[in-house]
PDB file of N, CA and C in Angstrom:
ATOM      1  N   UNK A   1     110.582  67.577  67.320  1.00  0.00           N
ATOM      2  CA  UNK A   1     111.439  68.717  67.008  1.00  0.00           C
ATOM      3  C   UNK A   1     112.856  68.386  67.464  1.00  0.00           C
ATOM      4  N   UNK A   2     113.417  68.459  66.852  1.00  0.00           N
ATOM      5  CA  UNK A   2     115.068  68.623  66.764  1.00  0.00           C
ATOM      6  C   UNK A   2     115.652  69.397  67.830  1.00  0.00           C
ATOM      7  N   UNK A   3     116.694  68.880  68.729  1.00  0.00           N
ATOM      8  CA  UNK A   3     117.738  69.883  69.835  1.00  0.00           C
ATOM      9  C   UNK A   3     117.820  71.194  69.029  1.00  0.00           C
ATOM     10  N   UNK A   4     118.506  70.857  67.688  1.00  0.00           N
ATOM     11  CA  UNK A   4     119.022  72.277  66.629  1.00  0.00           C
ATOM     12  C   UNK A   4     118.127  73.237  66.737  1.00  0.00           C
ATOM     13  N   UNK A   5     116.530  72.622  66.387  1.00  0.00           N
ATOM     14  CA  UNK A   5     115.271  72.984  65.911  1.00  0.00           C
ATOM     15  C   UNK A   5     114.811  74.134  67.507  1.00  0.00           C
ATOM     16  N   UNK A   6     115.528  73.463  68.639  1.00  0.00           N
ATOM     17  CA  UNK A   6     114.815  74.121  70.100  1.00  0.00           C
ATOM     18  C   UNK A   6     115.396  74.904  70.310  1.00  0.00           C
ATOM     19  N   UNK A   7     116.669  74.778  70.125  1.00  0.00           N
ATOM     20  CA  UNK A   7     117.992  75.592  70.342  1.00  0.00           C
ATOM     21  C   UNK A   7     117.952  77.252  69.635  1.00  0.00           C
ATOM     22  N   UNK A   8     117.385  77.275  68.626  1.00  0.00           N
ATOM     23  CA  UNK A   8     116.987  78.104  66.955  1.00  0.00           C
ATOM     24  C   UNK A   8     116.057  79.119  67.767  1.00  0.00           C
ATOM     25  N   UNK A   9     114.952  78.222  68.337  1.00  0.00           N
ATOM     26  CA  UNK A   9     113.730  79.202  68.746  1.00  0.00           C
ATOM     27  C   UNK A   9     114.062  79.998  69.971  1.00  0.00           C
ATOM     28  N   UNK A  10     115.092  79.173  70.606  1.00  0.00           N
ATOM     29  CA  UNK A  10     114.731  79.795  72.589  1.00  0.00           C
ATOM     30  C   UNK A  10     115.863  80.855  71.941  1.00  0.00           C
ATOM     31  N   UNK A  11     116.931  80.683  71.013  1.00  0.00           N
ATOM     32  CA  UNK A  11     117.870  82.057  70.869  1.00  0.00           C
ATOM     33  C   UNK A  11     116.895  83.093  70.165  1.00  0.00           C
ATOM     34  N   UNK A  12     116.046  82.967  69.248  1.00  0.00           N
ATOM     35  CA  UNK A  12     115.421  83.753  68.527  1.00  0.00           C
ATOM     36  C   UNK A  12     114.425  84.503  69.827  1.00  0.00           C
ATOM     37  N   UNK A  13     113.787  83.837  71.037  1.00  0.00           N
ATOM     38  CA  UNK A  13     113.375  84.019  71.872  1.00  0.00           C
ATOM     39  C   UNK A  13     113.810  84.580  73.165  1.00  0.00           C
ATOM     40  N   UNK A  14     115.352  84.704  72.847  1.00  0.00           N
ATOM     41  CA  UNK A  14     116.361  85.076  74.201  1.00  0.00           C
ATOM     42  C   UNK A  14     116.377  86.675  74.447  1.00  0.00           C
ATOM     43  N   UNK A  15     115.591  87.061  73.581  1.00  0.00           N
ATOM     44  CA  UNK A  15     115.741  89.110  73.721  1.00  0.00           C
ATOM     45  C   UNK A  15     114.396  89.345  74.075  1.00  0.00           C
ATOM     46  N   UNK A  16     114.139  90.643  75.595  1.00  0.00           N
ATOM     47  CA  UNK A  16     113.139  91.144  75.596  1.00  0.00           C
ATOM     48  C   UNK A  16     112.337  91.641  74.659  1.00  0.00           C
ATOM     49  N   UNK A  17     113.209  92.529  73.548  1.00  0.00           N
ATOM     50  CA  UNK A  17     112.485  93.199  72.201  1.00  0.00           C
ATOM     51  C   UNK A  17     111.637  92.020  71.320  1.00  0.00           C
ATOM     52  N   UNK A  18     112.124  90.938  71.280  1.00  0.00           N
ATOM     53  CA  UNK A  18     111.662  90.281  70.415  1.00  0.00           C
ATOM     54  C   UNK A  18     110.453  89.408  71.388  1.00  0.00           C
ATOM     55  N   UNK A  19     110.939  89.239  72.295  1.00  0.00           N
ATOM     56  CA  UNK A  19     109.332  88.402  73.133  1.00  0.00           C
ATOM     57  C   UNK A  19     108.084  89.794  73.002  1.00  0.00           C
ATOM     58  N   UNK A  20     108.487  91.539  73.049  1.00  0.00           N
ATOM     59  CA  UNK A  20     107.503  92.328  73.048  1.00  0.00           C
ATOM     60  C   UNK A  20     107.073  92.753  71.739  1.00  0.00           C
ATOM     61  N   UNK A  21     107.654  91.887  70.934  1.00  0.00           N
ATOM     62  CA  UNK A  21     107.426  91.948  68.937  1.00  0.00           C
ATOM     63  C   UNK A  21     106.080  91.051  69.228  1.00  0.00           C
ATOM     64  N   UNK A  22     106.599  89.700  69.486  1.00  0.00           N
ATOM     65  CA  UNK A  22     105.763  88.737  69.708  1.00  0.00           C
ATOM     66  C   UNK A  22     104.568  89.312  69.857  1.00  0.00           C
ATOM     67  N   UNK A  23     104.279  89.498  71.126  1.00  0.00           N
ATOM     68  CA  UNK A  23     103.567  90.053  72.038  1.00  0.00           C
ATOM     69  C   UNK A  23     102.227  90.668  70.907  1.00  0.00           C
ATOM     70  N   UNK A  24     103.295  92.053  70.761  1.00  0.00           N
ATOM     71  CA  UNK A  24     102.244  93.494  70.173  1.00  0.00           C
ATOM     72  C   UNK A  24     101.684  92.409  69.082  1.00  0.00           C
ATOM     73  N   UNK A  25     102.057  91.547  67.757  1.00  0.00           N
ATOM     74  CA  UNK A  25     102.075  90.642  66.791  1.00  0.00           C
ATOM     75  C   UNK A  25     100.555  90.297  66.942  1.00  0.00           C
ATOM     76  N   UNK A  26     101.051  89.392  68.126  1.00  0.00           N
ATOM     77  CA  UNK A  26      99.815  88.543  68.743  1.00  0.00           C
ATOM     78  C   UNK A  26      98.317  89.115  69.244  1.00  0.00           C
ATOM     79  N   UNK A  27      98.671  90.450  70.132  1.00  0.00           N
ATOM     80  CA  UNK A  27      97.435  91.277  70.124  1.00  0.00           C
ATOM     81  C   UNK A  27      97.205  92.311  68.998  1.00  0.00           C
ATOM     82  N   UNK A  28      97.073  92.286  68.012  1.00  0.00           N
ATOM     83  CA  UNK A  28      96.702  92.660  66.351  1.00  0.00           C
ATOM     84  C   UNK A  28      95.802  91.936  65.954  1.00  0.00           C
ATOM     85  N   UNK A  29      94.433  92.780  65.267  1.00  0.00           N
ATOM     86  CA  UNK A  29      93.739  92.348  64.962  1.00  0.00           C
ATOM     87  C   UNK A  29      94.053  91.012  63.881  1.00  0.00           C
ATOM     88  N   UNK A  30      93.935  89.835  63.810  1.00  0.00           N
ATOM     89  CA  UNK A  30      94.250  88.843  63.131  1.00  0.00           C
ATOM     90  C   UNK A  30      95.775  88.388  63.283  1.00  0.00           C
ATOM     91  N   UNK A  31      96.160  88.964  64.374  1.00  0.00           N
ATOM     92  CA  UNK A  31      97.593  88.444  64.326  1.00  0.00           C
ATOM     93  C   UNK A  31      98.800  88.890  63.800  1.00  0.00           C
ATOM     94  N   UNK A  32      98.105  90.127  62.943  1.00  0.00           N
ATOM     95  CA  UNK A  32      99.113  90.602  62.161  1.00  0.00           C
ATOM     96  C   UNK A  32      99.316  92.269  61.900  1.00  0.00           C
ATOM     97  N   UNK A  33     100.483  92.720  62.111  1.00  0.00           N
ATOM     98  CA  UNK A  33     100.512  94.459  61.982  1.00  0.00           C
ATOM     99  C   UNK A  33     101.595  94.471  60.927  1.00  0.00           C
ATOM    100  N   UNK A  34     102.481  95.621  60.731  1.00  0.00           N
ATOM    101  CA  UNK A  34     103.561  96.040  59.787  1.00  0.00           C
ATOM    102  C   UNK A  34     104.548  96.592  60.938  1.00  0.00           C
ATOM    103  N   UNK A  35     105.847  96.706  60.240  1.00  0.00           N
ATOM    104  CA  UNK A  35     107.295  97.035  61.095  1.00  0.00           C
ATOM    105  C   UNK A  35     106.608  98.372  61.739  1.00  0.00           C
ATOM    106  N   UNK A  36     105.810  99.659  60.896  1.00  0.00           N
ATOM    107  CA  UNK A  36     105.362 100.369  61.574  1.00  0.00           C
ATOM    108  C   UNK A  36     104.523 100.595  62.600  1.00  0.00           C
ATOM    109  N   UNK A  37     103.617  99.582  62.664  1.00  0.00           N
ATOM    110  CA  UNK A  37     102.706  99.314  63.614  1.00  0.00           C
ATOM    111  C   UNK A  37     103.660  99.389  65.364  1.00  0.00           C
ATOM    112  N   UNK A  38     104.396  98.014  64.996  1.00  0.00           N
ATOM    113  CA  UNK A  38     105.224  97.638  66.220  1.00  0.00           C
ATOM    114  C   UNK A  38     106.171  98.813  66.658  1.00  0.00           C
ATOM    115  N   UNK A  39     106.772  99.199  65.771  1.00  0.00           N
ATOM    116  CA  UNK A  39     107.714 100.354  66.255  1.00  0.00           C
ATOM    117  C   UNK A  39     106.936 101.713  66.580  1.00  0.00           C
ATOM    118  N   UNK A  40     105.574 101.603  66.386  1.00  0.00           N
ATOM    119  CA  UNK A  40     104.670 102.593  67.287  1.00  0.00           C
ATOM    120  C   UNK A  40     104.595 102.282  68.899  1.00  0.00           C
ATOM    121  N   UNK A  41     104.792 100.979  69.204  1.00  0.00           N
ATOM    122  CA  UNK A  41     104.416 100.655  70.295  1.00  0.00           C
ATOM    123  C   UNK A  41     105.857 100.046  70.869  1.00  0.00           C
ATOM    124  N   UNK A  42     106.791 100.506  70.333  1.00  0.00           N
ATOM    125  CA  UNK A  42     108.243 100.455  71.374  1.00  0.00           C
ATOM    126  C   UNK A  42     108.906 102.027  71.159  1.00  0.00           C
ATOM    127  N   UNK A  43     109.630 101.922  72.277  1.00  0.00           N
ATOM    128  CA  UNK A  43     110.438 103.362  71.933  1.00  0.00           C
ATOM    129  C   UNK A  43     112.005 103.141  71.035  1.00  0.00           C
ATOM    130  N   UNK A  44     111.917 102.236  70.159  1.00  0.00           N
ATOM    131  CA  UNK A  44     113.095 101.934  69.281  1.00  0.00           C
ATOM    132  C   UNK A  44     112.811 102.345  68.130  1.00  0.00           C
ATOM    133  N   UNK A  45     114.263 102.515  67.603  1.00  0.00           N
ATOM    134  CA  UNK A  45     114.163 103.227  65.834  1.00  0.00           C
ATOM    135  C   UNK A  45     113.384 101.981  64.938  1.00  0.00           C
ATOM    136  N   UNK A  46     113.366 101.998  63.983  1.00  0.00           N
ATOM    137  CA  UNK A  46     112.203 101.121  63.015  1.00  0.00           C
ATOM    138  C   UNK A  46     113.625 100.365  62.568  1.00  0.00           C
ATOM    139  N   UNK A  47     114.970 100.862  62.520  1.00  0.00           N
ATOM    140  CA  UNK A  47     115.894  99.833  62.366  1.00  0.00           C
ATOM    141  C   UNK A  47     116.248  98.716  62.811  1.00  0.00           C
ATOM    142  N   UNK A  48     116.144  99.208  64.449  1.00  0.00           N
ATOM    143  CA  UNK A  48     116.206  97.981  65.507  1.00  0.00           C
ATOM    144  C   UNK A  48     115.403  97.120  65.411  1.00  0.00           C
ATOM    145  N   UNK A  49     114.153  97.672  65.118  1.00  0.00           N
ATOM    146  CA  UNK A  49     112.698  96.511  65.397  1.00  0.00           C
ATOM    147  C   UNK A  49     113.143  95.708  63.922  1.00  0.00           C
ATOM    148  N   UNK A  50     113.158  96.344  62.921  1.00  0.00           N
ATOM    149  CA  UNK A  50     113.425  95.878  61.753  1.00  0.00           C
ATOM    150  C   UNK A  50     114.117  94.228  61.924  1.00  0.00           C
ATOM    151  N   UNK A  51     115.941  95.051  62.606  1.00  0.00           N
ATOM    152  CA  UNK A  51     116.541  93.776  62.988  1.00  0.00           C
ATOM    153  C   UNK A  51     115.858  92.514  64.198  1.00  0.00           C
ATOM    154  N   UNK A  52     114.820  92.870  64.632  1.00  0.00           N
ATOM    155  CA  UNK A  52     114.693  91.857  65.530  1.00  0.00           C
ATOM    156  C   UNK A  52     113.489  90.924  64.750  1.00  0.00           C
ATOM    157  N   UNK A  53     112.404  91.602  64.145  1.00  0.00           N
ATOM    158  CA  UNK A  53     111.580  91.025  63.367  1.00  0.00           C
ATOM    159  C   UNK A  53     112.454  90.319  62.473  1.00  0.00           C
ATOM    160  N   UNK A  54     113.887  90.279  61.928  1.00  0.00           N
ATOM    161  CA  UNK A  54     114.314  89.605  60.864  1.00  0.00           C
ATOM    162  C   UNK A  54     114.638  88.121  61.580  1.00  0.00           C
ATOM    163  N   UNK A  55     115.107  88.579  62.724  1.00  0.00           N
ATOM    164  CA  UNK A  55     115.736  87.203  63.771  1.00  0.00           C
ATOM    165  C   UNK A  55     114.476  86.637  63.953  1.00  0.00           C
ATOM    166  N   UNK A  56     113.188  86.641  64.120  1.00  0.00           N
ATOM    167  CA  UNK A  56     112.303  86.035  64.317  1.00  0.00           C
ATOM    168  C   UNK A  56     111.845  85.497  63.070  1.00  0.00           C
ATOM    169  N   UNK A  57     111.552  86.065  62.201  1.00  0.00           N
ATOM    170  CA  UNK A  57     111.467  85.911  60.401  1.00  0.00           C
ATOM    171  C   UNK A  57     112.110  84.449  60.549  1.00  0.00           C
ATOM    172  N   UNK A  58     114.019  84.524  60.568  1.00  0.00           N
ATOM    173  CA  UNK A  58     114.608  83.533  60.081  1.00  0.00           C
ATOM    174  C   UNK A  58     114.270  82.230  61.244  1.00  0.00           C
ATOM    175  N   UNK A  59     114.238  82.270  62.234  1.00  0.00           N
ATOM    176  CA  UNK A  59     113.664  81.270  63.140  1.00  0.00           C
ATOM    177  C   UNK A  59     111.849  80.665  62.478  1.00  0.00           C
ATOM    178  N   UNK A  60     111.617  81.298  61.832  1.00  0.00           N
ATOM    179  CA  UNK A  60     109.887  80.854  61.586  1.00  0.00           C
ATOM    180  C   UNK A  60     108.737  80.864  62.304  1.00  0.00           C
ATOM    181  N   UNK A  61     109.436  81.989  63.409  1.00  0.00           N
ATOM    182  CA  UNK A  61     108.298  82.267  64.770  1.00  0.00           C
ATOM    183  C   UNK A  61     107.042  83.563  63.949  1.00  0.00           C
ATOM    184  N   UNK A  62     107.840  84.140  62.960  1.00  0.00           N
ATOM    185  CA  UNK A  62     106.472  85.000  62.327  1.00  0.00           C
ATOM    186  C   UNK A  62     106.599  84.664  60.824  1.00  0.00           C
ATOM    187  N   UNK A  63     105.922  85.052  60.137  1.00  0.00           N
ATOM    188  CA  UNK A  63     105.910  85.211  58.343  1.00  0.00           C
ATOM    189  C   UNK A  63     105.840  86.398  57.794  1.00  0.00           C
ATOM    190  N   UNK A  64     106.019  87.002  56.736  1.00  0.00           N
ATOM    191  CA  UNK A  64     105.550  88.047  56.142  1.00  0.00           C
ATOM    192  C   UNK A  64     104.604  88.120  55.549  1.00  0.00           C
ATOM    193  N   UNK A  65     104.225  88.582  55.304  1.00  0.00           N
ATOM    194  CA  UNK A  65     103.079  89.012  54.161  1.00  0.00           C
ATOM    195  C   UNK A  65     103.181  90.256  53.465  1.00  0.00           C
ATOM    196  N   UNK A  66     103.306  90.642  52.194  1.00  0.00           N
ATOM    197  CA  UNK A  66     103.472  91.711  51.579  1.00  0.00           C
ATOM    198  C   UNK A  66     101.915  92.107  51.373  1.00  0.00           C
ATOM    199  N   UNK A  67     101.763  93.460  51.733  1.00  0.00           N
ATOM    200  CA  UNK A  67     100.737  94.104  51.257  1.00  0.00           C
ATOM    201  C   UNK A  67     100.698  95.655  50.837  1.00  0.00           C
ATOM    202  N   UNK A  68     100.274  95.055  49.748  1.00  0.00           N
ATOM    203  CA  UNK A  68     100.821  96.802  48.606  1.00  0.00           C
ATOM    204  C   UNK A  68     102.199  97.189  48.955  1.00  0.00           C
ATOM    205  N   UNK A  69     103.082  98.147  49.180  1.00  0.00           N
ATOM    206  CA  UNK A  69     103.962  98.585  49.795  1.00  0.00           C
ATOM    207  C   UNK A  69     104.951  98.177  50.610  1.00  0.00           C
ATOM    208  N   UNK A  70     104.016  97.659  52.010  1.00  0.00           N
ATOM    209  CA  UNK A  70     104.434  96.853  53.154  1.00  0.00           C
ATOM    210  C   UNK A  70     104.339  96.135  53.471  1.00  0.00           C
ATOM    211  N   UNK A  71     105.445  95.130  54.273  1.00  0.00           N
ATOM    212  CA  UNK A  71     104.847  93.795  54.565  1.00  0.00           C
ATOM    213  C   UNK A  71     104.171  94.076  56.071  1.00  0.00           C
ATOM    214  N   UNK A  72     103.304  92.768  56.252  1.00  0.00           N
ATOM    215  CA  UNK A  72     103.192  92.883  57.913  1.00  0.00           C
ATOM    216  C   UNK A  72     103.434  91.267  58.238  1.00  0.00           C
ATOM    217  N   UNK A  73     103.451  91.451  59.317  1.00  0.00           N
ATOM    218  CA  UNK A  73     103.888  89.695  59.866  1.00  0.00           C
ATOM    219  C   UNK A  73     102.888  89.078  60.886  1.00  0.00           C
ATOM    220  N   UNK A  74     103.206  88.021  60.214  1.00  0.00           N
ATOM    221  CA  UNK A  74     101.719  87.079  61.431  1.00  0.00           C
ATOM    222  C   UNK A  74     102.702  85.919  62.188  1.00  0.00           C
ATOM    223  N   UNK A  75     101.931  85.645  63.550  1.00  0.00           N
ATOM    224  CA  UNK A  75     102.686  84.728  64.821  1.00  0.00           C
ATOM    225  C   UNK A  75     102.405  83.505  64.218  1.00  0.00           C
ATOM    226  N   UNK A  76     103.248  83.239  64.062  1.00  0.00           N
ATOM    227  CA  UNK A  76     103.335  81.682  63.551  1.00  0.00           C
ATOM    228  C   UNK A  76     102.664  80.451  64.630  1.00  0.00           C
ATOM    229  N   UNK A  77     101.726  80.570  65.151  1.00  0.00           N
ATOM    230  CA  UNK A  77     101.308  80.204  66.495  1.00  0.00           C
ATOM    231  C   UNK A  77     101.478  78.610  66.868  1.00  0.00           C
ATOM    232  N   UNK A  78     101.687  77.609  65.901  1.00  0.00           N
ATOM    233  CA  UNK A  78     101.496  76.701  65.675  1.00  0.00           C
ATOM    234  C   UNK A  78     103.290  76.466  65.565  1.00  0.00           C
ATOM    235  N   UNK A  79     104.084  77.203  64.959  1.00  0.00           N
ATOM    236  CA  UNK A  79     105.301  76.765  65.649  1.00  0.00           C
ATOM    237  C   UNK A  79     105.781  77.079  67.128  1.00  0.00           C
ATOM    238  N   UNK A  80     104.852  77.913  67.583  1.00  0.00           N
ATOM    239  CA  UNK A  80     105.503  78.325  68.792  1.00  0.00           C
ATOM    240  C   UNK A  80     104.467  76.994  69.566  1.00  0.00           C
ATOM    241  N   UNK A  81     103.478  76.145  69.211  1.00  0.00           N
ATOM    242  CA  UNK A  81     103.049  75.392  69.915  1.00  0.00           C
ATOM    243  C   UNK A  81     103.814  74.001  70.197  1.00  0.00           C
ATOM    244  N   UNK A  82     104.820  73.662  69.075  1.00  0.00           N
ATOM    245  CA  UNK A  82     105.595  72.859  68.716  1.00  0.00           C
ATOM    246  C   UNK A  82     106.542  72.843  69.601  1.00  0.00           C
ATOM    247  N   UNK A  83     107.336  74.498  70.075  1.00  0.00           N
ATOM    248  CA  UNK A  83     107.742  74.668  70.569  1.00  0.00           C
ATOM    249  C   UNK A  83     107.930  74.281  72.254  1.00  0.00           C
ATOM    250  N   UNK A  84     106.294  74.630  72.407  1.00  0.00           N
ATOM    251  CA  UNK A  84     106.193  74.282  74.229  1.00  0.00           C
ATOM    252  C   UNK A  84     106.208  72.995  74.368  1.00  0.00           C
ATOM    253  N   UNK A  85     105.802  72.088  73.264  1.00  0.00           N
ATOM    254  CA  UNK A  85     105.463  70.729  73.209  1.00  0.00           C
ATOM    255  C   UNK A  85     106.787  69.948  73.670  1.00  0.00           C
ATOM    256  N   UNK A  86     107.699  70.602  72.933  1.00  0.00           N
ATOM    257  CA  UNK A  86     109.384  70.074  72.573  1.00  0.00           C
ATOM    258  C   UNK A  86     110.291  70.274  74.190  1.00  0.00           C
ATOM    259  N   UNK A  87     109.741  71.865  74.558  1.00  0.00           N
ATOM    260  CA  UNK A  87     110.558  72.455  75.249  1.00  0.00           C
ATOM    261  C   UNK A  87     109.894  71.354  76.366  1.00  0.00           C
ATOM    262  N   UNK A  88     108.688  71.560  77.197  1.00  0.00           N
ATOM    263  CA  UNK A  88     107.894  70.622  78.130  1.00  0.00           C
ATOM    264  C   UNK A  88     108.339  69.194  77.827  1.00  0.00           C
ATOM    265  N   UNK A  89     108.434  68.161  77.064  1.00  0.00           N
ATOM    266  CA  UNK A  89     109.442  67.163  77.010  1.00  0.00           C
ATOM    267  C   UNK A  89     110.737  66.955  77.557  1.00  0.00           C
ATOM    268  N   UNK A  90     110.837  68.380  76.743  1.00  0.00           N
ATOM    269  CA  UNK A  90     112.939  67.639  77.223  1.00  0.00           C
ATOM    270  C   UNK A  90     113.026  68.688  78.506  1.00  0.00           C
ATOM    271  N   UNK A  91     112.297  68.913  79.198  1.00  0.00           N
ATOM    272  CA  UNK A  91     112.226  69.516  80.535  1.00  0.00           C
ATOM    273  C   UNK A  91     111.870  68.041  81.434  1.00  0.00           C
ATOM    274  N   UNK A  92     110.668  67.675  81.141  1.00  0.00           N
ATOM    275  CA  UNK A  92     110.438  65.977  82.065  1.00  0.00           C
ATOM    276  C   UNK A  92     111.418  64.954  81.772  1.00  0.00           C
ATOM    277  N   UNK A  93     111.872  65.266  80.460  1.00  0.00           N
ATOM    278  CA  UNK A  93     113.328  64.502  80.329  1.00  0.00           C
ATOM    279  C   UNK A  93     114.725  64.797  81.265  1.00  0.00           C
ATOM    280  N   UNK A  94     114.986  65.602  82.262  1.00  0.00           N
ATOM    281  CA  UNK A  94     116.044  66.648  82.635  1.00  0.00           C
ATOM    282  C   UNK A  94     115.678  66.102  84.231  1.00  0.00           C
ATOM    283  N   UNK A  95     114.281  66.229  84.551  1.00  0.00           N
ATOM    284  CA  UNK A  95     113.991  66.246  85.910  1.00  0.00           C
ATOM    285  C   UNK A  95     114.145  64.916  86.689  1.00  0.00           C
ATOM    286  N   UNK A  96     114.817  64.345  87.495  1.00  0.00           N
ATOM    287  CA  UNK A  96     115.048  63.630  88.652  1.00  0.00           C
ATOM    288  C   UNK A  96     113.999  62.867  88.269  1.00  0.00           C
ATOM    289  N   UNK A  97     113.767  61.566  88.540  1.00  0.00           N
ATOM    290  CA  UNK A  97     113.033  60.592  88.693  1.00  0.00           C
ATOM    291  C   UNK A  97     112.381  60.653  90.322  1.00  0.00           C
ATOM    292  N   UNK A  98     111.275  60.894  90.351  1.00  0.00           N
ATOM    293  CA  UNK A  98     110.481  60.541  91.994  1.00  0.00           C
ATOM    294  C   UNK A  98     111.227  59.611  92.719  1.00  0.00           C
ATOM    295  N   UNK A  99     111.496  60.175  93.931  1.00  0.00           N
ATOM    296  CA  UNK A  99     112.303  58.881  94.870  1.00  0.00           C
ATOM    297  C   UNK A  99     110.980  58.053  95.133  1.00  0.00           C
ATOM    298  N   UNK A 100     111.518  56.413  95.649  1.00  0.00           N
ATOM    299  CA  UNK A 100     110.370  55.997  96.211  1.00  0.00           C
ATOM    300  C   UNK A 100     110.796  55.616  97.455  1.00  0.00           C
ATOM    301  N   UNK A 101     109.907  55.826  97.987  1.00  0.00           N
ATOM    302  CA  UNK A 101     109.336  55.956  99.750  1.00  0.00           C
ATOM    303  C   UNK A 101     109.592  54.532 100.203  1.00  0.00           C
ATOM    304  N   UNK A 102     110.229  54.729 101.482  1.00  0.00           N
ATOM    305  CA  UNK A 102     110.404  53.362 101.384  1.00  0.00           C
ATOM    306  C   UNK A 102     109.833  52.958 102.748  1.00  0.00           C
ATOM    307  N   UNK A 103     109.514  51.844 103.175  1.00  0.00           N
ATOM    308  CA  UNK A 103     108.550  51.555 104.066  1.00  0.00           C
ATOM    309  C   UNK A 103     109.606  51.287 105.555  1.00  0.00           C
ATOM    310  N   UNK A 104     109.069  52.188 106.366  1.00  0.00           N
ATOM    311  CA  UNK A 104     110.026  52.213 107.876  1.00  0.00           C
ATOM    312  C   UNK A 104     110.007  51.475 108.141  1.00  0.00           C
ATOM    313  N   UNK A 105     111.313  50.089 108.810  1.00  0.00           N
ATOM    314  CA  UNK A 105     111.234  49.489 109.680  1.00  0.00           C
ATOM    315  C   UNK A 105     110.247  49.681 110.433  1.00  0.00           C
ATOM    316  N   UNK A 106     109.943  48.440 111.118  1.00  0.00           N
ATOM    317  CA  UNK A 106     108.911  48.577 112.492  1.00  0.00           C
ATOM    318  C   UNK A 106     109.793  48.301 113.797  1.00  0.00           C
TER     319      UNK A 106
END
């Protein structure tokens, strides 16, 4: 995955509302509810959630699915696995190299 590609997700990921989109998303039967579902289970207008499900939409952390009427959205789970994969890399990439110990004079 791409810096651009990590950079994309952790901003799409940088708002409480949208980690508790995630969240409600993820505990749904199959992964998947509608804008109404979620905005049952926050105290925000269906506009707000609207806008935050879109920021996640365009990142590729959920999908839509149209059904009859409404869409509902499923956790893209497999990019967000990509994600930890990428993020856990360039984290052991960042961290200090182990000092080595060096043997005391006697």
């Amino acid at each position: 995955m791409r810096d651009d590609d990590i950079a994309t997700l952790l901003r799409a990921l940088g708002h409480p509302v949208r980690l508790n989109i995630l969240r409600i998303l993820a505990t749904q039967q199959q992964g998947q509810c509608c804008c109404a579902d979620v905005t049952e289970s926050l105290p925000l207008a269906q506009s707000t959630v609207s806008q935050h499900i879109k920021v996640l939409l365009d990142a590729g952390l959920i999908t839509r699915q149209p059904r009859g009427t409404r869409n509902c959205y499923i956790v893209q789970h497999d990019r967000l696995a990509e994600l930890g994969a990428a993020y856990s890399g360039m984290l052991a990439g960042l961290t200090p190299a182990s000092p080595k110990l060096e043997a005391e004079p006697a």
